[in-house]
PDB file of N, CA and C in Angstrom:
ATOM      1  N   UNK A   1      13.617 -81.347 -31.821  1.00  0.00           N
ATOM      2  CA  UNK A   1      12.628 -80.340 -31.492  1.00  0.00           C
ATOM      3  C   UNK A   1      13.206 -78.955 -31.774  1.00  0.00           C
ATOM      4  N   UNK A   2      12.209 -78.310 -32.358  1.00  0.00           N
ATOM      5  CA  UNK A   2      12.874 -76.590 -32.640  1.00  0.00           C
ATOM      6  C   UNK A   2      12.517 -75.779 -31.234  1.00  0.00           C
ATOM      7  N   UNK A   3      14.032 -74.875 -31.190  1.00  0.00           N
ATOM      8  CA  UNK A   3      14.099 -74.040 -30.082  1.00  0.00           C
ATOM      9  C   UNK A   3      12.628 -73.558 -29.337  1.00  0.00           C
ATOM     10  N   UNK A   4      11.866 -73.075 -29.909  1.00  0.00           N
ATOM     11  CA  UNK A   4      10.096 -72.634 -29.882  1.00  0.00           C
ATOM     12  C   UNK A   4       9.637 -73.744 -29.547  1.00  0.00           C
ATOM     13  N   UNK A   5       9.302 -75.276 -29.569  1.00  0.00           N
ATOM     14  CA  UNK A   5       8.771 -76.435 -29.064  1.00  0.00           C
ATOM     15  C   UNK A   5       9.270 -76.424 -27.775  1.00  0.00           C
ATOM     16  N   UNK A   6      10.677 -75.854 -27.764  1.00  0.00           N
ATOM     17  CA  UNK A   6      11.351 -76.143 -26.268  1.00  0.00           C
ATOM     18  C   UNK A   6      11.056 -74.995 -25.268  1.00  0.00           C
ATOM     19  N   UNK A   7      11.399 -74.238 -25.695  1.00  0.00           N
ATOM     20  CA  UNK A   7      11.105 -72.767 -24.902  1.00  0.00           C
ATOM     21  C   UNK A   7      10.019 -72.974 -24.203  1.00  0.00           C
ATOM     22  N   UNK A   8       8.360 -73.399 -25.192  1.00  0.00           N
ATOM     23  CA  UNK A   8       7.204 -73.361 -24.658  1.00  0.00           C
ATOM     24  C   UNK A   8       6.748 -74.803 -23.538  1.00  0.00           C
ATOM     25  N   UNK A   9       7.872 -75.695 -23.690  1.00  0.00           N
ATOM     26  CA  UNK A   9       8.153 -77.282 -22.661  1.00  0.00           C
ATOM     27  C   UNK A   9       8.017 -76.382 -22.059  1.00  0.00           C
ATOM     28  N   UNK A  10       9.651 -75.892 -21.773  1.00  0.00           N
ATOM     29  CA  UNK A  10       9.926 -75.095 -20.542  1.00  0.00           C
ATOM     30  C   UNK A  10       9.206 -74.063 -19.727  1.00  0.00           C
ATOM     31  N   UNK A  11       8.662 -73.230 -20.267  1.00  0.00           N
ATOM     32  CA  UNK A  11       7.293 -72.248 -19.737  1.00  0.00           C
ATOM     33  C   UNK A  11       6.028 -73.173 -18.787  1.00  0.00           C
ATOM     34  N   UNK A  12       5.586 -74.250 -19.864  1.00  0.00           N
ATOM     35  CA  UNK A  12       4.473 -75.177 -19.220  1.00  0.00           C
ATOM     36  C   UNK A  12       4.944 -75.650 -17.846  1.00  0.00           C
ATOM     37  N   UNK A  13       6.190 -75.990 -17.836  1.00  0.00           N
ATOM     38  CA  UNK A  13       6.905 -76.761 -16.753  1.00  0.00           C
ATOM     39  C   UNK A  13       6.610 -75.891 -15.759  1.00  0.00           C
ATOM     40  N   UNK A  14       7.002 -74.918 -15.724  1.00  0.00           N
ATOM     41  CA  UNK A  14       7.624 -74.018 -14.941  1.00  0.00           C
ATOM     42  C   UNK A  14       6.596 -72.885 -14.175  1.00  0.00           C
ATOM     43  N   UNK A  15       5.312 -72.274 -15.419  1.00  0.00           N
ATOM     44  CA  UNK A  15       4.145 -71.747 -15.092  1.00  0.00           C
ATOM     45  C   UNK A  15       3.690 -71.811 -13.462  1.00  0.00           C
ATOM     46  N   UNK A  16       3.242 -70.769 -13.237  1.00  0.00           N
ATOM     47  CA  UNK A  16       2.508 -70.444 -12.005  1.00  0.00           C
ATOM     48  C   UNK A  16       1.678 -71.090 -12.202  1.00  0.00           C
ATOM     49  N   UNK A  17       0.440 -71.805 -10.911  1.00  0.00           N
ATOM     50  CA  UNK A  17      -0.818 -71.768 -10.635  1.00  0.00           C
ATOM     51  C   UNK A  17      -1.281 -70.661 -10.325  1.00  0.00           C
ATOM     52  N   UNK A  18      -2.339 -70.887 -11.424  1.00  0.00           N
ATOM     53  CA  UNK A  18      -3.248 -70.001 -10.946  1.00  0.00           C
ATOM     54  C   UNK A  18      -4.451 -69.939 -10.858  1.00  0.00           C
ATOM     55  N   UNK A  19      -5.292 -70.348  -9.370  1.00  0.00           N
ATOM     56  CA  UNK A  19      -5.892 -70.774  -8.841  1.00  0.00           C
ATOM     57  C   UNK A  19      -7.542 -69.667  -8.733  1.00  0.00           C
ATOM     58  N   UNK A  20      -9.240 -70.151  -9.423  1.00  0.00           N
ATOM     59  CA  UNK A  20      -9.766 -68.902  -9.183  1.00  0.00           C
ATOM     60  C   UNK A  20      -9.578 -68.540  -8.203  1.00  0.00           C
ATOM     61  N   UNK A  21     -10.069 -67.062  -7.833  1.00  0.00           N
ATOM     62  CA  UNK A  21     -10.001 -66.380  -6.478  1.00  0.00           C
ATOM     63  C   UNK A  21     -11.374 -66.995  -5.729  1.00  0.00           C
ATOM     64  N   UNK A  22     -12.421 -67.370  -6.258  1.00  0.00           N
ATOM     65  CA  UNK A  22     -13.542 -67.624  -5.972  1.00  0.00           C
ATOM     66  C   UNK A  22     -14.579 -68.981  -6.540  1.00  0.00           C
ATOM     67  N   UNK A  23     -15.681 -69.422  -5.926  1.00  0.00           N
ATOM     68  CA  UNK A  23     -15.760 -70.791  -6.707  1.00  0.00           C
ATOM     69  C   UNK A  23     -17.621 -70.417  -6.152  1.00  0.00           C
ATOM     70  N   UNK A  24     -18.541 -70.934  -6.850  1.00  0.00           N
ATOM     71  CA  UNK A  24     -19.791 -70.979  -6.527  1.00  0.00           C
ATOM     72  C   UNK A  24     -19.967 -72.451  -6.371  1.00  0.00           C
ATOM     73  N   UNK A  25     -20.658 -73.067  -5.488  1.00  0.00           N
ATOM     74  CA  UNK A  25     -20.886 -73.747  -4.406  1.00  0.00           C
ATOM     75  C   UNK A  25     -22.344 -74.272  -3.793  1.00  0.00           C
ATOM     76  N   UNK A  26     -23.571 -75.063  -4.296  1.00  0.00           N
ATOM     77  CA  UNK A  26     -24.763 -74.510  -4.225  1.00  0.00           C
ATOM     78  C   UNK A  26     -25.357 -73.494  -4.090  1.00  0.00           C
ATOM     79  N   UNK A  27     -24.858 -72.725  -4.798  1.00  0.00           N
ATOM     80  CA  UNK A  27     -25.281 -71.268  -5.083  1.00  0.00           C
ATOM     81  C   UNK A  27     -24.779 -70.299  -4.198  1.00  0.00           C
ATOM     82  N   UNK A  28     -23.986 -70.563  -3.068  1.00  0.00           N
ATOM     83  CA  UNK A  28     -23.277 -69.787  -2.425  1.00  0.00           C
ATOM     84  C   UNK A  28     -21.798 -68.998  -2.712  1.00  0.00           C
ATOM     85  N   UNK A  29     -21.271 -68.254  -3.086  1.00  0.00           N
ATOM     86  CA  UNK A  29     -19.702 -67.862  -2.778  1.00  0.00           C
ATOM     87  C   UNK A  29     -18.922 -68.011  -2.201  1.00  0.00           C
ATOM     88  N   UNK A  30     -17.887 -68.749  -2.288  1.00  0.00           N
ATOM     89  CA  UNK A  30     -16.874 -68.981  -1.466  1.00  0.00           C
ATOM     90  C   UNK A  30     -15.114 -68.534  -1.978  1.00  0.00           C
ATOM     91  N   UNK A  31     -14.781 -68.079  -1.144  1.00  0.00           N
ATOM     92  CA  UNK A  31     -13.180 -67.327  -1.622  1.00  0.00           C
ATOM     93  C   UNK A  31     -12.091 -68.288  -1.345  1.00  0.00           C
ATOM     94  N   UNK A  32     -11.011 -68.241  -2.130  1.00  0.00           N
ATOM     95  CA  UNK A  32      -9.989 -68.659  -1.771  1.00  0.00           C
ATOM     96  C   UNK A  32      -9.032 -68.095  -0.700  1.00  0.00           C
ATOM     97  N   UNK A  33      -8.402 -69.067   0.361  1.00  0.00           N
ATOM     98  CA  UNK A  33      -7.958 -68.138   1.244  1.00  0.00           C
ATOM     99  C   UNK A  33      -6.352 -67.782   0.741  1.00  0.00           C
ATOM    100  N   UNK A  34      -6.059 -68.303  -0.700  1.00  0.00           N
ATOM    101  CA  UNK A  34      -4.906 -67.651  -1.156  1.00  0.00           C
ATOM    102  C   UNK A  34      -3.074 -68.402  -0.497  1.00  0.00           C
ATOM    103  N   UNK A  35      -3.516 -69.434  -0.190  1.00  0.00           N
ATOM    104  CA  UNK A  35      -3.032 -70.425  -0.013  1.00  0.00           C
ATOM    105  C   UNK A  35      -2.515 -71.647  -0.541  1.00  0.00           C
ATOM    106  N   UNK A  36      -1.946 -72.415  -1.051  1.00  0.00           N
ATOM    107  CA  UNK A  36      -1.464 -73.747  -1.684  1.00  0.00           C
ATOM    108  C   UNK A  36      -1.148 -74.772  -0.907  1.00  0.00           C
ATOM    109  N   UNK A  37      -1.426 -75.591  -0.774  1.00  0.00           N
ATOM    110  CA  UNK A  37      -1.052 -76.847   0.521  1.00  0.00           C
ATOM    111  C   UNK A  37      -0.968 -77.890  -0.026  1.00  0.00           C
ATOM    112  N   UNK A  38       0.276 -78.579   0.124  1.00  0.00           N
ATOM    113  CA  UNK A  38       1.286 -79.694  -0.258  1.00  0.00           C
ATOM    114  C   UNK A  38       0.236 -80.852  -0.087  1.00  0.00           C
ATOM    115  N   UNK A  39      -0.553 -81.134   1.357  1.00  0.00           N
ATOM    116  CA  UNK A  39      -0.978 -82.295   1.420  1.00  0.00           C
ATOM    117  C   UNK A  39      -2.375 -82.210   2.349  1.00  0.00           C
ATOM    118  N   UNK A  40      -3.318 -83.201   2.384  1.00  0.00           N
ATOM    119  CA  UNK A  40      -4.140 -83.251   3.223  1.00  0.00           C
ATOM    120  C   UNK A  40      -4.183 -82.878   4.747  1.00  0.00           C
ATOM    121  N   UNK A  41      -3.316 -83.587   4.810  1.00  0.00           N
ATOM    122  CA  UNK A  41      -2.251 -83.128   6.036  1.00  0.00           C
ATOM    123  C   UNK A  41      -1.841 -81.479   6.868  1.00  0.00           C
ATOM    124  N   UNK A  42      -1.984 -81.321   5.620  1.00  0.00           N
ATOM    125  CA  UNK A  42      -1.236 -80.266   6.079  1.00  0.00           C
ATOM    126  C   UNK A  42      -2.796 -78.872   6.241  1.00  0.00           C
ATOM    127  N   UNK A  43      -3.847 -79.226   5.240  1.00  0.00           N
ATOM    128  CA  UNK A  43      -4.828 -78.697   5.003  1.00  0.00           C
ATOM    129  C   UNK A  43      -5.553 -78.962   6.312  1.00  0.00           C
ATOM    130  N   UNK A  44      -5.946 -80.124   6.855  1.00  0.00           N
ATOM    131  CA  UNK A  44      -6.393 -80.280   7.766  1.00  0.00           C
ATOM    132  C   UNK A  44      -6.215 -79.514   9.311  1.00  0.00           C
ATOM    133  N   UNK A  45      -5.224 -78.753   9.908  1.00  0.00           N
ATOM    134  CA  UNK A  45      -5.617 -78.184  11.029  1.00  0.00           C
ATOM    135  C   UNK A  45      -6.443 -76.786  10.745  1.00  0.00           C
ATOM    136  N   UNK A  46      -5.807 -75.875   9.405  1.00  0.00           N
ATOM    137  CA  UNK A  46      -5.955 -74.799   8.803  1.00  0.00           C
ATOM    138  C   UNK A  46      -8.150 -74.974   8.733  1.00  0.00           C
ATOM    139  N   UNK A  47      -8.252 -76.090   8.115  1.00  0.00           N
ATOM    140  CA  UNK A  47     -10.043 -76.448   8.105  1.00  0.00           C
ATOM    141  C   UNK A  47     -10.312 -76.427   9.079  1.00  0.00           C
ATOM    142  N   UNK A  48     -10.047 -77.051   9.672  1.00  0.00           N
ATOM    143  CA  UNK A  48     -10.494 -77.078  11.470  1.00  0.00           C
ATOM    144  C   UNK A  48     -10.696 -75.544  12.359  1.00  0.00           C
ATOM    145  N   UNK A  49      -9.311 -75.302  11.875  1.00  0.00           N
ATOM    146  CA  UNK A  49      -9.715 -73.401  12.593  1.00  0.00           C
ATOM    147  C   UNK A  49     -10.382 -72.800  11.943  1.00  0.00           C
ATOM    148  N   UNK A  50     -10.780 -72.481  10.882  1.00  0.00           N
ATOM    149  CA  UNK A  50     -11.766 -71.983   9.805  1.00  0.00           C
ATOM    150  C   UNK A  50     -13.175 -72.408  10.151  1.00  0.00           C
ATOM    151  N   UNK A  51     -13.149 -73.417  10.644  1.00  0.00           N
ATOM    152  CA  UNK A  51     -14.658 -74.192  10.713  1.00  0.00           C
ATOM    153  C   UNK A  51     -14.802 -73.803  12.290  1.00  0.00           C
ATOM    154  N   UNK A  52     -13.911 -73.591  13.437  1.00  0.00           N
ATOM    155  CA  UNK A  52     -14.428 -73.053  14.463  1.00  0.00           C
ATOM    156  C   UNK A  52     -14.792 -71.923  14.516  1.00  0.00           C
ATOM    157  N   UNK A  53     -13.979 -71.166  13.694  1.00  0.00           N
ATOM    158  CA  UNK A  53     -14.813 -69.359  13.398  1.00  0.00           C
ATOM    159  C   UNK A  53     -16.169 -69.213  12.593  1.00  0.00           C
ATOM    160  N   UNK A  54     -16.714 -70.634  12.923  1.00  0.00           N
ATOM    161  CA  UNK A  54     -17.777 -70.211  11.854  1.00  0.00           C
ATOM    162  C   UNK A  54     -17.783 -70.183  10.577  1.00  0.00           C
ATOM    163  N   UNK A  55     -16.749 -70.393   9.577  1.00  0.00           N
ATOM    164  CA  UNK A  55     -16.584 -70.385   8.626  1.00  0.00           C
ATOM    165  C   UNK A  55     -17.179 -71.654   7.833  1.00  0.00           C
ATOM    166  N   UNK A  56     -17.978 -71.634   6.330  1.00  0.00           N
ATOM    167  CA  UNK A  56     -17.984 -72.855   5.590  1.00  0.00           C
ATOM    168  C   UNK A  56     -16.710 -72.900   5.054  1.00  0.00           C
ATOM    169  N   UNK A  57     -16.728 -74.453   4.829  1.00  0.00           N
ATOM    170  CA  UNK A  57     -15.324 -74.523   3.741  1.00  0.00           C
ATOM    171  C   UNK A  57     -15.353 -75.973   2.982  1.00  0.00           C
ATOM    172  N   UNK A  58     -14.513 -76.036   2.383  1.00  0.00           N
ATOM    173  CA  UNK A  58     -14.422 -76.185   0.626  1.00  0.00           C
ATOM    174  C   UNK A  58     -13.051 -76.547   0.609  1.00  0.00           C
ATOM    175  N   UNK A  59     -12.788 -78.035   0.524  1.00  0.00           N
ATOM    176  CA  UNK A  59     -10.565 -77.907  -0.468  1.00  0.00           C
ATOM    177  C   UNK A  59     -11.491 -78.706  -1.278  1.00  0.00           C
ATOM    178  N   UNK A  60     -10.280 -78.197  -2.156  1.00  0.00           N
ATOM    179  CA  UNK A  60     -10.211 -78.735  -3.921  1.00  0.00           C
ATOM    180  C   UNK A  60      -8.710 -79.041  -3.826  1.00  0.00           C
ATOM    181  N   UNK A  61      -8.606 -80.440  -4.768  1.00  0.00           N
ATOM    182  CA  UNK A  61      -7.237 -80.484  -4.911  1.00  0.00           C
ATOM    183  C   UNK A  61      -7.623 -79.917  -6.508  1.00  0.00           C
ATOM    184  N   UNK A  62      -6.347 -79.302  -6.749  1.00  0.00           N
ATOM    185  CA  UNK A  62      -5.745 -78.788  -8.100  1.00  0.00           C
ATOM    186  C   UNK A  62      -4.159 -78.972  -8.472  1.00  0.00           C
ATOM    187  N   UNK A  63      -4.025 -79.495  -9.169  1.00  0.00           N
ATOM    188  CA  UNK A  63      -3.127 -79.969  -9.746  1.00  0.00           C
ATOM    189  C   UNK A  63      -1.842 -80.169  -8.904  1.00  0.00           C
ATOM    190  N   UNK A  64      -1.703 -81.284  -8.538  1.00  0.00           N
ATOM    191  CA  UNK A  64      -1.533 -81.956  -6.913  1.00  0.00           C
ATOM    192  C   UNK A  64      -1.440 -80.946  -5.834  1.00  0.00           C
ATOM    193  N   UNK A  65      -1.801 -79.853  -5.622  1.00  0.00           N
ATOM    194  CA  UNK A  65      -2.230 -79.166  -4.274  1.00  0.00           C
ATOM    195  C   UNK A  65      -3.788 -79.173  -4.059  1.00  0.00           C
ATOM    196  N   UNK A  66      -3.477 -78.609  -2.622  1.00  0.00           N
ATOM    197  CA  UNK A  66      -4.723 -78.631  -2.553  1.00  0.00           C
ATOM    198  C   UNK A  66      -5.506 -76.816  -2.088  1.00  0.00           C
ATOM    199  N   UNK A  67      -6.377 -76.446  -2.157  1.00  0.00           N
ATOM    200  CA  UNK A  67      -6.826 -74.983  -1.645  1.00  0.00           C
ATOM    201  C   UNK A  67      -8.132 -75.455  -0.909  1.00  0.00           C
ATOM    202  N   UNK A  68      -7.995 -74.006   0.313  1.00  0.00           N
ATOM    203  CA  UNK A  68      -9.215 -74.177   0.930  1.00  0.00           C
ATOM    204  C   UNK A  68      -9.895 -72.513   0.268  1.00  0.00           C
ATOM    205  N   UNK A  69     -11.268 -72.943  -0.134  1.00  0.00           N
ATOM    206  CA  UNK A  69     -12.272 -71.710   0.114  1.00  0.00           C
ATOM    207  C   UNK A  69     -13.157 -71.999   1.330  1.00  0.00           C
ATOM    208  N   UNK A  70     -13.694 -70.285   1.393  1.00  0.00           N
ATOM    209  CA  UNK A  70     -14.228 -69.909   2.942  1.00  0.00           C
ATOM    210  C   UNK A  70     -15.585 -69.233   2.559  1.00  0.00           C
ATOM    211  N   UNK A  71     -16.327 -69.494   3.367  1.00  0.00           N
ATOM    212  CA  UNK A  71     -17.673 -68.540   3.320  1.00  0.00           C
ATOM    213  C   UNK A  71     -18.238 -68.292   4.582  1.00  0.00           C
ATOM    214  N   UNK A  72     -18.566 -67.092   4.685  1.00  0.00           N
ATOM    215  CA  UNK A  72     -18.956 -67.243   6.504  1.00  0.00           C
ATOM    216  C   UNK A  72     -20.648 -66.743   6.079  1.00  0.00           C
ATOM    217  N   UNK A  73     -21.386 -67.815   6.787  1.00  0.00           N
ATOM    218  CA  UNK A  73     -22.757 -67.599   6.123  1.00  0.00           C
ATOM    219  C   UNK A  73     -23.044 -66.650   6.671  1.00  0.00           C
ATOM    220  N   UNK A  74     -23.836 -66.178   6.307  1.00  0.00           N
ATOM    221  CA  UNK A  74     -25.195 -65.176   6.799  1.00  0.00           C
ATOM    222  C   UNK A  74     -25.810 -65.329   7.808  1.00  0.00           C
ATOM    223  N   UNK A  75     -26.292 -64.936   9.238  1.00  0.00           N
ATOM    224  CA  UNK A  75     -26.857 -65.408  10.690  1.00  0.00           C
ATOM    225  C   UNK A  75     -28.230 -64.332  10.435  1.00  0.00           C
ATOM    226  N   UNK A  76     -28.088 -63.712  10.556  1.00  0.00           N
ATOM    227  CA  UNK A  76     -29.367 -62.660  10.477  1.00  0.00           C
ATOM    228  C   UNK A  76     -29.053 -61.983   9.422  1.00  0.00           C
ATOM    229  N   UNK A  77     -30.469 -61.528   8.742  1.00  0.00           N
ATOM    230  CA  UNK A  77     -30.633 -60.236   8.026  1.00  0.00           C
ATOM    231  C   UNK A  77     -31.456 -58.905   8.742  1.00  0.00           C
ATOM    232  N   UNK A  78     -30.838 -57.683   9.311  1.00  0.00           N
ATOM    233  CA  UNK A  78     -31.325 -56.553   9.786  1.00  0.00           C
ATOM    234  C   UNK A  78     -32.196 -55.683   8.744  1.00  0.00           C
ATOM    235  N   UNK A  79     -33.501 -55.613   8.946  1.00  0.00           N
ATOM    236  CA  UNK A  79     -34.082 -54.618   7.739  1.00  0.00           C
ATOM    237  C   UNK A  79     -34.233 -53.461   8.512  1.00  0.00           C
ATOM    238  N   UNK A  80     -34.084 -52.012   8.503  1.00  0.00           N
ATOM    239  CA  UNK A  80     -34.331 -51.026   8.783  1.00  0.00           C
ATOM    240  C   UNK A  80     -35.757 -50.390   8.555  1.00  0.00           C
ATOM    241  N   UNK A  81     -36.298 -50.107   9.393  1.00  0.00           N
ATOM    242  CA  UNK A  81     -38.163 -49.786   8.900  1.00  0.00           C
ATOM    243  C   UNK A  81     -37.817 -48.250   8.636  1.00  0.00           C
ATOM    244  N   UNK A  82     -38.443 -47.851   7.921  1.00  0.00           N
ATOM    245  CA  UNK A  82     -38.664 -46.386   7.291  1.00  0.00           C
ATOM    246  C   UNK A  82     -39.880 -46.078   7.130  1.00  0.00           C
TER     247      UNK A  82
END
């Protein structure tokens, strides 16, 4: 293999994730909370507190981690009369 075949192994290997910041969701938005998590396991209490604040949520595994996104719906809309 020429030095350049190897160099670019090594880069692939080695490369960051990089994970969107954001994901649409039946038409909703949801953010990444910017996080990486080894295992289900480990994702699981982190969902749980997220989901008692009210929060929707969302893991995706990606390329063996896993991420949670968050959306905190909408409860009311206030219109101001003028």
């Amino acid at each position: 293999m020429h030095d350049l075949q190897l160099d670019v192994l090594r880069w692939e290997a080695h490369k960051p994730m990089s994970p969107n910041l954001s994901l649409i969701c039946d038409g909703k938005k949801f953010m990444w909370d910017g996080n990486l998590y080894a295992s289900r396991e480990e994702v699981s209490p982190v969902q749980e507190s997220y989901q008692k604040d009210n929060f929707d949520v969302h893991v995706i595994e990606e390329e063996g981690k896993f991420l949670i996104y968050t959306r905190r719906p909408v409860k009311d809309v206030v219109v101001a009369a003028q």
